[in-house]
Protein backbone atom coordinates (compact mmCIF):
# COMPACT_ATOMS: atom_id res chain seq x y z
CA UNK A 1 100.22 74.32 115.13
CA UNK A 2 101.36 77.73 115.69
CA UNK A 3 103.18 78.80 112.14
CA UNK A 4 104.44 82.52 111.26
CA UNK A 5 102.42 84.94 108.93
CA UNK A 6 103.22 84.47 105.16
CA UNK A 7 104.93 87.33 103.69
CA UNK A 8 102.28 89.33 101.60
CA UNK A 9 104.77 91.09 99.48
CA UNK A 10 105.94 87.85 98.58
CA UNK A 11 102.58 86.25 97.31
CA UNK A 12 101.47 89.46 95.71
CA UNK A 13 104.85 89.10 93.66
CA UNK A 14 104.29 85.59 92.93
CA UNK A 15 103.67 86.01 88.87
CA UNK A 16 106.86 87.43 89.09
CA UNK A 17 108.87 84.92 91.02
CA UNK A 18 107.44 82.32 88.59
CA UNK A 19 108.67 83.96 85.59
CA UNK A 20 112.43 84.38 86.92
CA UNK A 21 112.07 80.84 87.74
CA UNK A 22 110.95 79.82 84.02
CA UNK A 23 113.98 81.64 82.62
CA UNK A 24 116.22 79.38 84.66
CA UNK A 25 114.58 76.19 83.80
CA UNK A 26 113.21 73.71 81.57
CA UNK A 27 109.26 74.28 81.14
CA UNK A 28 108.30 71.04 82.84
CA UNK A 29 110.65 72.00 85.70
CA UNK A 30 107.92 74.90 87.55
CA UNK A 31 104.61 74.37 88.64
CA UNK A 32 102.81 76.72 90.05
CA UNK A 33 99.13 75.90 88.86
CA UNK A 34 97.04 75.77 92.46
CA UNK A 35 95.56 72.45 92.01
CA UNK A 36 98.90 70.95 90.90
CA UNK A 37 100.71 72.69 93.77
CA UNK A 38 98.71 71.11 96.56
CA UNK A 39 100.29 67.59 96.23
CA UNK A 40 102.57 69.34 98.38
CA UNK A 41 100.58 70.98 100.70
CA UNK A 42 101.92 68.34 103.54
CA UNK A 43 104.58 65.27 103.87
CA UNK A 44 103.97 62.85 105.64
CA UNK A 45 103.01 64.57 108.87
CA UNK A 46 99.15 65.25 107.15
CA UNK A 47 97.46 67.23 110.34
CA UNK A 48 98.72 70.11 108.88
CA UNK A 49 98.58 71.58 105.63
CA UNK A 50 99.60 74.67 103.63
CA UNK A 51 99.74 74.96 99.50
CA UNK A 52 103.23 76.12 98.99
CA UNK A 53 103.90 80.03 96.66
CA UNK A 54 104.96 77.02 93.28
CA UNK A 55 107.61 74.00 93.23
CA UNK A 56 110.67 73.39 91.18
CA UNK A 57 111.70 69.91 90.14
CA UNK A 58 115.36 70.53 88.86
CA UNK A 59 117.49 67.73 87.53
CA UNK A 60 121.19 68.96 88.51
CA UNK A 61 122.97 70.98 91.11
CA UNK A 62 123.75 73.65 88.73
CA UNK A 63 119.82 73.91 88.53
CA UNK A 64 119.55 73.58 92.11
CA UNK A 65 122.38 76.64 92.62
CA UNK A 66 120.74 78.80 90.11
CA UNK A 67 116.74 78.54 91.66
CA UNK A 68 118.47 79.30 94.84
CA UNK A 69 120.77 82.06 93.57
CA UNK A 70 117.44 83.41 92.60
CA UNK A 71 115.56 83.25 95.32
CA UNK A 72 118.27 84.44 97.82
CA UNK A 73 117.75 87.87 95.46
CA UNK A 74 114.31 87.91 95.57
CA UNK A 75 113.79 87.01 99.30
CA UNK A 76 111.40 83.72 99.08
CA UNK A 77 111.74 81.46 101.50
CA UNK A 78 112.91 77.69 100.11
CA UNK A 79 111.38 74.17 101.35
CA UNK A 80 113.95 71.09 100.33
CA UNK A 81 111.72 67.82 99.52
CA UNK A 82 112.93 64.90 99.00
CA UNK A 83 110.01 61.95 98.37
CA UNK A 84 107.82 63.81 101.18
CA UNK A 85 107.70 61.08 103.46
CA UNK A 86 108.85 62.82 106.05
CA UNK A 87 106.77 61.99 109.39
CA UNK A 88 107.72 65.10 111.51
CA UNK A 89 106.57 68.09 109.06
CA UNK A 90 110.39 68.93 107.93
CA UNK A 91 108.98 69.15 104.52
CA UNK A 92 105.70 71.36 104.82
CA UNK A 93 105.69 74.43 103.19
CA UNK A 94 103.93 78.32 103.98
CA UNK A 95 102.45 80.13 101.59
CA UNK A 96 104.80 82.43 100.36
CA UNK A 97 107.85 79.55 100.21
CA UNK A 98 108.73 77.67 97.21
CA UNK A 99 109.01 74.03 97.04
CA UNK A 100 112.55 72.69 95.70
CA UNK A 101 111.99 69.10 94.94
CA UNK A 102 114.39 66.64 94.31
CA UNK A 103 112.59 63.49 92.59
CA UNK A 104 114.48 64.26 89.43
CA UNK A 105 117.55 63.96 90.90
CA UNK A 106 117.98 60.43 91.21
CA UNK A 107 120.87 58.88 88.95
CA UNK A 108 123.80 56.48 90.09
CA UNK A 109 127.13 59.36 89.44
CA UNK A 110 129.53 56.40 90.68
CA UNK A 111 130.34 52.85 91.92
CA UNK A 112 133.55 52.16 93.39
CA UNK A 113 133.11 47.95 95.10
CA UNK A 114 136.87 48.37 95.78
CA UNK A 115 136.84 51.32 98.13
CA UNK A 116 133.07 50.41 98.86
CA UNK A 117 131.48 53.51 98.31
CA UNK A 118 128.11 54.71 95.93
CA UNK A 119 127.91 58.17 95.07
CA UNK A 120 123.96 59.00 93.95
CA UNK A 121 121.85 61.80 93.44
CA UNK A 122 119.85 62.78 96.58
CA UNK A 123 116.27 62.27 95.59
CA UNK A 124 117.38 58.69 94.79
CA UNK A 125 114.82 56.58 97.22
CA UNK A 126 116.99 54.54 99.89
CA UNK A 127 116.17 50.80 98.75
CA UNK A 128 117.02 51.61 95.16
CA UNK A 129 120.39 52.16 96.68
CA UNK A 130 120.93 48.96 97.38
CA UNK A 131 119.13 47.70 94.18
CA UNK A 132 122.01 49.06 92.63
CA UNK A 133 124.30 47.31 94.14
CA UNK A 134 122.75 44.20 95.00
CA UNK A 135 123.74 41.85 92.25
CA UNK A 136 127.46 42.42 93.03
CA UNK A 137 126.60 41.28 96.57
CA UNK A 138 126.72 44.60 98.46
CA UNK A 139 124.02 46.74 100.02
CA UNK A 140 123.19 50.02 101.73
CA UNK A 141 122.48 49.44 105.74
CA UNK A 142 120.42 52.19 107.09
CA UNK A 143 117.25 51.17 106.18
CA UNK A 144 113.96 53.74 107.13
CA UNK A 145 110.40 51.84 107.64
CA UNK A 146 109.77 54.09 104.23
CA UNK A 147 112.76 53.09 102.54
CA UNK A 148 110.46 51.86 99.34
CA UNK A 149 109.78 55.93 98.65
CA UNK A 150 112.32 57.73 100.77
CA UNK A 151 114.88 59.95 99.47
CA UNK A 152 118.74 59.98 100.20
CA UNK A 153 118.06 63.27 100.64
CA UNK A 154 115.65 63.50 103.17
CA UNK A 155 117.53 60.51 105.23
CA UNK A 156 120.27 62.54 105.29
CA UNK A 157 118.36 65.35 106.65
CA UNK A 158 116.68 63.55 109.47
CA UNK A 159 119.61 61.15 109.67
CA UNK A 160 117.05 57.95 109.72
CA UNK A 161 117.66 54.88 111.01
CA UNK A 162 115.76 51.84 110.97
CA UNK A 163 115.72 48.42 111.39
CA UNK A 164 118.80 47.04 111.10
CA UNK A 165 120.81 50.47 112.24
CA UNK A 166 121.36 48.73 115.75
CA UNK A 167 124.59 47.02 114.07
CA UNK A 168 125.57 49.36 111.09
CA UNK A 169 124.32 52.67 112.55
CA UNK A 170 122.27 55.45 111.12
CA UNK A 171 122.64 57.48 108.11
CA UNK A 172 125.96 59.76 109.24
CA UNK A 173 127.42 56.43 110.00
CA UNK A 174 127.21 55.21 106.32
CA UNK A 175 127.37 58.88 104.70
CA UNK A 176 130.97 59.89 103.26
CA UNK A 177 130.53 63.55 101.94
CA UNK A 178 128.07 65.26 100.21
CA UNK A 179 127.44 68.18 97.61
CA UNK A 180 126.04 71.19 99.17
CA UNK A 181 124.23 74.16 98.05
CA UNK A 182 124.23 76.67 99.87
CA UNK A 183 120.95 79.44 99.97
CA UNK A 184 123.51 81.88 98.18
CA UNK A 185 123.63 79.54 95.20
CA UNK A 186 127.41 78.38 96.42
CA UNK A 187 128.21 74.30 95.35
CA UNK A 188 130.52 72.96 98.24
CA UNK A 189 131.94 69.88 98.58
CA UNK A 190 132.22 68.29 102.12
CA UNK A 191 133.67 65.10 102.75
CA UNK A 192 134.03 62.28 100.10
CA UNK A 193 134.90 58.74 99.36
CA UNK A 194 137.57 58.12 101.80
CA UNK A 195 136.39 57.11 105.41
CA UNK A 196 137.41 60.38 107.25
CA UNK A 197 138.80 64.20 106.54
CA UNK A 198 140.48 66.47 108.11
CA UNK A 199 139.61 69.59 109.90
CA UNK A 200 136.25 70.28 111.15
CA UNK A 201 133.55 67.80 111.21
CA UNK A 202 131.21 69.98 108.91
CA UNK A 203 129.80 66.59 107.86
CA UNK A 204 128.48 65.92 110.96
CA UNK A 205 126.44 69.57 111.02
CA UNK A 206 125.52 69.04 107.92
CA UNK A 207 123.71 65.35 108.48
CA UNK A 208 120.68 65.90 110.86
CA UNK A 209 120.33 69.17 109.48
CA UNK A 210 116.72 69.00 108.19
CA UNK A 211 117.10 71.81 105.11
CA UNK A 212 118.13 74.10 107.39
CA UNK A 213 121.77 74.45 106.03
CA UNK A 214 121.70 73.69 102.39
CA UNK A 215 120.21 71.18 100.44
CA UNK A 216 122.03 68.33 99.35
CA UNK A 217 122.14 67.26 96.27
CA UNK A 218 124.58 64.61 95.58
CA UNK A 219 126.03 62.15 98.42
CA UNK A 220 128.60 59.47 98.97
CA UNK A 221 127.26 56.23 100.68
CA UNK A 222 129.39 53.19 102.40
CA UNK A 223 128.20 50.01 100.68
CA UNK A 224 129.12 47.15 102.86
CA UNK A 225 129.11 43.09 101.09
CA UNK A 226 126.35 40.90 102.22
CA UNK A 227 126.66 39.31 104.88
CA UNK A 228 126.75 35.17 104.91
CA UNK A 229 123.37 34.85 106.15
CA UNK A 230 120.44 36.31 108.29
CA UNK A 231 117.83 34.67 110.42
CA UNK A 232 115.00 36.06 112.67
CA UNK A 233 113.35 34.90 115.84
CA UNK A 234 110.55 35.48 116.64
CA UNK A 235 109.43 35.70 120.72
CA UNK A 236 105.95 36.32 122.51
CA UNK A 237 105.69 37.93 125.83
CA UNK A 238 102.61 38.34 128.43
CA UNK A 239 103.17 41.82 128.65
CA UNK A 240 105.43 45.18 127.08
CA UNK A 241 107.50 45.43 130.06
CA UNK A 242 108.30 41.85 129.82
CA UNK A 243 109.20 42.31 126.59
CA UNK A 244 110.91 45.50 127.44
CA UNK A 245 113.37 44.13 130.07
CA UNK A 246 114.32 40.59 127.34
CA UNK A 247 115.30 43.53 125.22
CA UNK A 248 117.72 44.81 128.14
CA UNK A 249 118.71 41.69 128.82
CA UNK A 250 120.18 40.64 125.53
CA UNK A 251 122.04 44.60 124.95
CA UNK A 252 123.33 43.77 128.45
CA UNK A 253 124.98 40.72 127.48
CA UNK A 254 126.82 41.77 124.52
CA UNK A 255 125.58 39.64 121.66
CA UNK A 256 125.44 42.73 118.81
CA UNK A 257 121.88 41.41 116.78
CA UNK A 258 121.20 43.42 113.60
CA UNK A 259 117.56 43.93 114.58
CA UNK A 260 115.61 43.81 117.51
CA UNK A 261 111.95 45.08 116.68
CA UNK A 262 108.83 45.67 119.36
CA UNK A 263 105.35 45.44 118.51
CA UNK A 264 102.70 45.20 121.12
CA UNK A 265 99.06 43.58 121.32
CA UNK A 266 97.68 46.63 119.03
CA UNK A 267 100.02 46.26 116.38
CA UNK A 268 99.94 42.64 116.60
CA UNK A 269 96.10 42.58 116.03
CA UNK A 270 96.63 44.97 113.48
CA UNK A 271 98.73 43.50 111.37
CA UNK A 272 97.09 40.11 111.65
CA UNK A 273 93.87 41.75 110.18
CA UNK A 274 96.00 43.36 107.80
CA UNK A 275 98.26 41.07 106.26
CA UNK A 276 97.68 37.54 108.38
CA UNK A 277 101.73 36.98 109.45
CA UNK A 278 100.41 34.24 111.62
CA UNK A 279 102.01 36.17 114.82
CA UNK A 280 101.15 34.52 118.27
CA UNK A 281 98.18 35.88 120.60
CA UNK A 282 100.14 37.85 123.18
CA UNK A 283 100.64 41.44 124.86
CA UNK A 284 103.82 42.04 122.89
CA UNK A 285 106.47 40.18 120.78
CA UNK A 286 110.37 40.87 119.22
CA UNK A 287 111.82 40.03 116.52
CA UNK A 288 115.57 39.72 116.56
CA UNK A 289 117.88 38.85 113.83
CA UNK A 290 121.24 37.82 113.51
CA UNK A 291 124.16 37.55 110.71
CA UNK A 292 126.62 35.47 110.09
CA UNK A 293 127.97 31.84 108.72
CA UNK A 294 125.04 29.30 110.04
CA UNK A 295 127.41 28.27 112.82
CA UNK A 296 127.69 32.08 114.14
CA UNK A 297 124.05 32.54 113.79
CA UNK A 298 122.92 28.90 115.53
CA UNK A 299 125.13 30.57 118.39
CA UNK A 300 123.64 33.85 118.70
CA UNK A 301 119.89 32.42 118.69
CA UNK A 302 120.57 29.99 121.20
CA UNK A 303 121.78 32.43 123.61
CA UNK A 304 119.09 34.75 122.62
CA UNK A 305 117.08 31.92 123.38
CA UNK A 306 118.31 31.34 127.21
CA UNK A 307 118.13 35.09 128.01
CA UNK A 308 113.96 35.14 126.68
CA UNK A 309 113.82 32.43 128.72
CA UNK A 310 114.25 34.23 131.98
CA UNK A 311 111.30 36.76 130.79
CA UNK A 312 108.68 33.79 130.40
CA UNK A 313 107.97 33.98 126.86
CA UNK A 314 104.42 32.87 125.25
CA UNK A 315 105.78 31.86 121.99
CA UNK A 316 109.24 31.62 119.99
CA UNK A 317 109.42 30.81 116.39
CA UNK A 318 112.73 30.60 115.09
CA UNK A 319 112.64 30.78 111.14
CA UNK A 320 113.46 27.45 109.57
CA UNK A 321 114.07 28.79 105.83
CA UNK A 322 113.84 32.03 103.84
CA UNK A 323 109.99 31.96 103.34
CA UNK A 324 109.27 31.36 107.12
CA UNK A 325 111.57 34.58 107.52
CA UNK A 326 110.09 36.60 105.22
CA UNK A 327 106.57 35.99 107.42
CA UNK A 328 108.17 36.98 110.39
CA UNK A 329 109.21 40.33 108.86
CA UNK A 330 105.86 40.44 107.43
CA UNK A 331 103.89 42.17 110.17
CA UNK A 332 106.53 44.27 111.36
CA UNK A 333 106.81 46.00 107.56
CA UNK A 334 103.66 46.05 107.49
CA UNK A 335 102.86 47.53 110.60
CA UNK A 336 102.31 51.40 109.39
CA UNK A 337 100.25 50.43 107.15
CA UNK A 338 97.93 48.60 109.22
CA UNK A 339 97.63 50.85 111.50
CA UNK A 340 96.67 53.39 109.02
CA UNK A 341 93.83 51.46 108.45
CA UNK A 342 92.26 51.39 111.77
CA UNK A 343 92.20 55.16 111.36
CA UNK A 344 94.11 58.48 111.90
CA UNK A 345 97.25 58.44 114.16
CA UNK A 346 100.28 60.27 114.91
CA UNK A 347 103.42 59.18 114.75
CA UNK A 348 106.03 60.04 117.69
CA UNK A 349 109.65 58.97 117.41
CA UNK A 350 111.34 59.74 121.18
CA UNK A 351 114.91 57.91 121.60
CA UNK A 352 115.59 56.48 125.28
CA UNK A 353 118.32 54.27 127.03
CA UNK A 354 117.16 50.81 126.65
CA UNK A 355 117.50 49.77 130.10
CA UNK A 356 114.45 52.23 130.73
CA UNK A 357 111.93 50.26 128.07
CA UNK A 358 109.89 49.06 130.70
CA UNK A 359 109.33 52.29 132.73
CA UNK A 360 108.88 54.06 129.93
CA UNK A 361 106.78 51.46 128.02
CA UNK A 362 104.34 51.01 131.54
CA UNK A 363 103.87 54.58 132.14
CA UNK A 364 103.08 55.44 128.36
CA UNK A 365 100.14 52.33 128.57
CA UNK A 366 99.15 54.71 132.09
CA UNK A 367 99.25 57.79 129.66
CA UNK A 368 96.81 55.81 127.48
CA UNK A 369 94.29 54.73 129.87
CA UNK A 370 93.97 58.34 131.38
CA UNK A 371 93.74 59.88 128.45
CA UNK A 372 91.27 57.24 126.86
CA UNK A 373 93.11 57.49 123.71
CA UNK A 374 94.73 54.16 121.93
CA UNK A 375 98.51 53.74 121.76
CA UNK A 376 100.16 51.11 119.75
CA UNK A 377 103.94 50.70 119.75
CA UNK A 378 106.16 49.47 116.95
CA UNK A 379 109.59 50.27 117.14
CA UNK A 380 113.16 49.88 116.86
CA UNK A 381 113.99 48.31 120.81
CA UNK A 382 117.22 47.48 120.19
CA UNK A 383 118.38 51.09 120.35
CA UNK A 384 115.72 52.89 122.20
CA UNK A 385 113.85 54.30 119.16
CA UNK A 386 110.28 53.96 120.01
CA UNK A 387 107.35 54.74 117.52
CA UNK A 388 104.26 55.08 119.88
CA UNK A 389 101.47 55.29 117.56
CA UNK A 390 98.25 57.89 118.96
CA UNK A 391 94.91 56.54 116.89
CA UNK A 392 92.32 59.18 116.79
CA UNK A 393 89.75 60.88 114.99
CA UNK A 394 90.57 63.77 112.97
CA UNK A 395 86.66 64.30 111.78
CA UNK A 396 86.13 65.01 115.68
CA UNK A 397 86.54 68.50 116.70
CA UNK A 398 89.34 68.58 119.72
CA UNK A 399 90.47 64.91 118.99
CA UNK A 400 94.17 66.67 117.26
CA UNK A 401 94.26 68.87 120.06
CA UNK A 402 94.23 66.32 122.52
CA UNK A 403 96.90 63.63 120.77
CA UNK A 404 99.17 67.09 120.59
CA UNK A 405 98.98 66.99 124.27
CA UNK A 406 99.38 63.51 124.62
CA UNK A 407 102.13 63.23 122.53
CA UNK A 408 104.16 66.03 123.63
CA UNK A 409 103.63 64.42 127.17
CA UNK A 410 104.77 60.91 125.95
CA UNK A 411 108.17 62.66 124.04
CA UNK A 412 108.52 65.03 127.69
CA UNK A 413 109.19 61.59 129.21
CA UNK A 414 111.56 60.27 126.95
CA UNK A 415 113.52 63.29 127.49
CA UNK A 416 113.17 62.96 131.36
CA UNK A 417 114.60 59.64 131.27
CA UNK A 418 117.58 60.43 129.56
CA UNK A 419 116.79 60.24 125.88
CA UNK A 420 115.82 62.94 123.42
CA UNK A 421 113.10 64.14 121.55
CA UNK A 422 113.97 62.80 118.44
CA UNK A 423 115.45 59.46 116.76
CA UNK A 424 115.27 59.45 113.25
CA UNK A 425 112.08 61.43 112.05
CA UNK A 426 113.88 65.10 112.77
CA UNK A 427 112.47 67.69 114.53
CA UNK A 428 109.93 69.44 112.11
CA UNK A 429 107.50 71.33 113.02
CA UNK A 430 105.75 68.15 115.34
CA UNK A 431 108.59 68.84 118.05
CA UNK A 432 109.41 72.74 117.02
CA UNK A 433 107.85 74.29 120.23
CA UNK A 434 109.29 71.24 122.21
CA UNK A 435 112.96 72.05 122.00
CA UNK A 436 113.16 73.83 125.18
CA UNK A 437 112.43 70.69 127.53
CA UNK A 438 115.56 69.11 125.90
CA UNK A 439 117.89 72.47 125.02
CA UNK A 440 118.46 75.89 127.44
CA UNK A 441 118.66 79.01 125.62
CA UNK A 442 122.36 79.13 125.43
CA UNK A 443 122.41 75.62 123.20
CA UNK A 444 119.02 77.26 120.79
CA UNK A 445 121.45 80.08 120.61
CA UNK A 446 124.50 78.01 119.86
CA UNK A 447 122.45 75.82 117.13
CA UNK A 448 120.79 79.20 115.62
CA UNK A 449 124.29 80.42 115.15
CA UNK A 450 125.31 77.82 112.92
CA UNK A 451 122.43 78.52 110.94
CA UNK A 452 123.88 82.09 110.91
CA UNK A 453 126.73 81.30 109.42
CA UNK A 454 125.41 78.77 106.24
CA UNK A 455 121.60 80.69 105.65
CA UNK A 456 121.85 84.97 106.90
CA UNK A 457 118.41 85.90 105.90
CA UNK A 458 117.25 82.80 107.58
CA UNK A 459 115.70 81.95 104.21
CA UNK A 460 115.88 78.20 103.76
CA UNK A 461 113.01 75.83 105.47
CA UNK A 462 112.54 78.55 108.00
CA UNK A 463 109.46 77.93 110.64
CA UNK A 464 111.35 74.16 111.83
CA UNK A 465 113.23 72.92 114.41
CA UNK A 466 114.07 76.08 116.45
CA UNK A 467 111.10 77.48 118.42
CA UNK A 468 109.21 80.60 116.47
CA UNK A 469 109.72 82.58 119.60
CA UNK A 470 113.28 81.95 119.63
CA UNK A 471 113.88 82.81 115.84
CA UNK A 472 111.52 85.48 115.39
CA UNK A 473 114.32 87.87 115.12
CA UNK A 474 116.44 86.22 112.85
CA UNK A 475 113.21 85.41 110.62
CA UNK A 476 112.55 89.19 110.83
CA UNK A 477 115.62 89.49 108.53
């Protein structure tokens, strides 16, 4: 991974920088001691790896507006973090950049159940969210595989999805307005807690935005009540592209589930080892939930039901209480961390139409055998976001080179059948130097021009999303 030279005069003036930064804050708030700076060397995405110039942990946004008041003066580069989970290397720092972390930052400003809104601090994590609200009988939808450690803050600059984002959207479905600061130390407010504004959609830029704007610091969040119930089924299938097309099938028909998860004979084997769901021996299974009163939901799954019949299902377990549910789900939460266990993988996260989950889903398992390397896929089917998994060995010399190629070819795909490079993980640095298969020059231009306008000196989580080639003269300052 190609990234650009760190700027020397930069590092040489890093006693300096760390100084200004220690009159602005409180003592515990600046690290810049090299073994205590490598925890974030990397986020999620850990092929590559860089100690960052120091971090800041600030607690407010006047904090926030003042490190990056400063930094705007002295020219270093800033990195946003939320919890670092992020899978796609938005978080991953050079050497001459400071770290702006945003753990601290995680209070409840607001609760409003009669206008249904939350308004948090951004390096909240996404299921305490909903722990917040939970015992009034509301919660927050989108819901990321990570959502245990996650930040607001980074969900709202990948906008992630997750499992149950097939009925209740992604994050800039359930996002209201945020607090912004910008890399000139400016606090603006965009949006709020009614349900739309007027003039320009800056919300929209600014969600999806992966630090490249501002970084976020407080946010507005629909809450929606609980539903009545949930219940899961569970369904086998001989092979993916069975599996693929029942998926199809049921979008096609217009029942609306709230999930509809994939896992194939990897995961599945996987996860048994792991945590022993007591999942069925076949190539690939679903599990689709629905909500409702128990009348609404008896419907739903019996229709479900008919329409797996036509794909000649293996298996179907339909959960007969909460415990039996919670086993179903079991696996498919699990699923990460099983894999991680079998050893190293990357991570891919290409969007497609549905209808084209068993081309897509055949050719990738032809990708595989060619390439001899293992893919596993766990995803989100019932709105094309697939998570092909790449298992290799990064103790082998070449092994990273070749997933990189493998993975860019699988995500090349996904583009040529109509979906994008990208679902919920962002753009990064993984799919950087990948832009142009899904973007011409004229739309780089049009999307570095927006950057223009919020970050001049191109100063704020520079090195991601647009292509170095591309940027090199805005970088240049």
């Amino acid at each position: 991974m190609q990234m650009p030279e760190p700027d020397a005069g930069v590092i040489a003036r890093k006693a300096e920088i760390v100084a200004g930064l220690r009159r602005l804050l409180p003592a515990d708030a600046v690290i810049d001691n090299p073994a205590e700076t490598r925890v974030y060397e990397c986020d999620g995405l850990t092929a590559y790896r860089c100690p960052p110039l120091a971090a800041v942990l600030p607690r407010t946004t006047e904090e926030v507006a003042a490190v990056l008041r400063f930094c705007q003066g002295a020219g270093v580069p800033v990195v946003p973090r939320g919890s670092g989970t992020s899978l796609a290397g938005g978080a991953m720092p050079t050497a001459d950049a400071l770290i702006l972390g945003l753990a601290r930052m995680n209070a409840v400003l607001e609760t409003d159940y009669e206008n249904r809104f939350i308004r948090v601090q951004t390096g909240r994590t996404n299921l305490s969210v909903t722990g917040a609200v939970e015992a009034d009988g509301f919660f927050y939808a989108p819901d990321p595989s990570s959502q245990l450690a996650c930040a607001i803050a980074g969900n709202i600059g990948m906008n992630s999805g997750g499992a149950h984002c097939l009925k209740y959207g992604v994050t800039t479905n359930n996002l209201l307005g945020v607090t912004l600061v910008t890399m000139a130390g400016e606090v603006v407010t965009i949006g709020g807690p009614w349900s739309d504004a007027g003039g320009l959609d800056l919300l929209g830029v600014i969600c999806g935005s992966e630090g490249q704007l501002g970084v976020v610091t407080e946010a507005w969040l629909r809450i929606l009540p609980k539903p009545e119930g949930a219940r899961p089924v569970l369904m086998g299938f001989g092979s993916s592209e069975d599996a693929g097309a029942c998926v199809a099938a049921i979008i096609k028909s217009g029942i609306l589930p709230v999930a509809i998860e994939f896992m194939d004979r990897p995961c599945i084997r996987a996860t048994e080892d792991f945590c022993k769901a007591g999942y069925p021996d076949c190539e690939a299974l679903l599990i689709v939930e629905v909500e409702g009163s128990p009348a609404e939901i008896d419907e739903q799954l019996v229709r479900i039901k008919d329409i797996a019949a036509a794909h000649e299902p293996v298996a179907i377990r339909e959960a007969a209480d909460e415990d039996e549910a919670k086993r179903i789900w079991l696996g498919r939460k699990s699923a990460f961390g099983a894999m991680g266990q079998m050893g190293d993988y990357m991570c891919l996260d290409g969007t497609i139409p549905v209808s084209e989950l068993p081309r897509v889903l055949n050719r990738i398992g032809e990708m595989s055998r060619e390439t001899g390397l293992m893919v596993a896929n766990v995803f989100h089917a019932g709105d094309g976001n697939m998570h092909p998994l790449i298992l290799f060995d990064a103790n082998r010399p070449g092994d990273l080179e070749r997933v990189e190629e493998l993975g860019a070819d699988i995500l090349k795909l996904c583009v040529e059948v109509g979906g994008c490079l990208t679902g919920e993980h962002g753009v990064g640095i993984e799919k950087r130097d990948l832009m142009p298969v899904q973007f011409g020059p004229a739309d780089l231009e049009a999307q570095m021009r927006v950057k223009d306008v919020f970050d001049p000196r191109w100063l704020m989580n520079p090195a991601k999303v647009f292509p170095l080639e591309a940027s090199a003269g805005r970088r240049a300052g």
